[in-house]
Protein backbone atom coordinates (compact mmCIF):
# COMPACT_ATOMS: atom_id res chain seq x y z
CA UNK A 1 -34.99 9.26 -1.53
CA UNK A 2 -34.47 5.59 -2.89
CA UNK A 3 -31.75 5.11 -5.37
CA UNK A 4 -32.06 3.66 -8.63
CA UNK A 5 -30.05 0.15 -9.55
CA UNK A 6 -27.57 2.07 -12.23
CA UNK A 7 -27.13 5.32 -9.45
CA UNK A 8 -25.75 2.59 -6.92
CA UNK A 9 -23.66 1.51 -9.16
CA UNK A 10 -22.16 4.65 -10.33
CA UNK A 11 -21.51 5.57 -6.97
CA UNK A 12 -17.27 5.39 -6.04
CA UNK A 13 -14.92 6.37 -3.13
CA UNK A 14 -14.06 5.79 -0.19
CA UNK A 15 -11.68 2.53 -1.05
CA UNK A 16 -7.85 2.34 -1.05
CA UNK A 17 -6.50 0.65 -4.29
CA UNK A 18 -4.26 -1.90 -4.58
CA UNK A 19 -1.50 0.21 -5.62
CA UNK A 20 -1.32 2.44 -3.03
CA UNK A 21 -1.02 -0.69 -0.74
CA UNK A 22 1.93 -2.19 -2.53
CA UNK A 23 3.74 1.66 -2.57
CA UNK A 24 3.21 1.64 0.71
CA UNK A 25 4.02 -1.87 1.35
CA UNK A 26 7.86 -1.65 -0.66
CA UNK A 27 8.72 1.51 1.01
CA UNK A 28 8.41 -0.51 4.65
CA UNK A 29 10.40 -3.52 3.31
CA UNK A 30 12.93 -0.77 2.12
CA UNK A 31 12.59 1.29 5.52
CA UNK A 32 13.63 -2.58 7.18
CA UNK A 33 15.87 -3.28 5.03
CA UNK A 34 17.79 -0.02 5.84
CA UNK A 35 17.43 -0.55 9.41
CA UNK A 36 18.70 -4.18 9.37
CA UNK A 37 21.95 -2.77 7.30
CA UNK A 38 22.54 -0.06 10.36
CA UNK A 39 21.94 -2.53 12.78
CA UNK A 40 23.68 -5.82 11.80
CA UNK A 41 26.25 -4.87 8.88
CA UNK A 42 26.83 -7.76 6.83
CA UNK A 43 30.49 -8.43 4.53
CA UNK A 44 29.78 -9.03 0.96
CA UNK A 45 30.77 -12.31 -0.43
């Protein structure tokens, strides 16, 4: 079966948005950021 011009471009999936990149991205800066505090605790100034 050979699909149409307008079925291709109805078809979606299969991609990971933007989004879900960047949630995923701050929790890992936030998951370091924890670490580096256990690891090397720093005086406020």
């Amino acid at each position: 079966m050979i699909l149409k011009e307008q079925e291709l471009q109805n078809i979606t999936g299969g991609g990971i948005s933007y989004s879900i990149l960047g949630i995923i991205g701050a929790i890992g800066v936030f998951i370091a950021g924890v670490v580096d505090g256990i690891l090397r605790p720093l005086k406020c100034n």
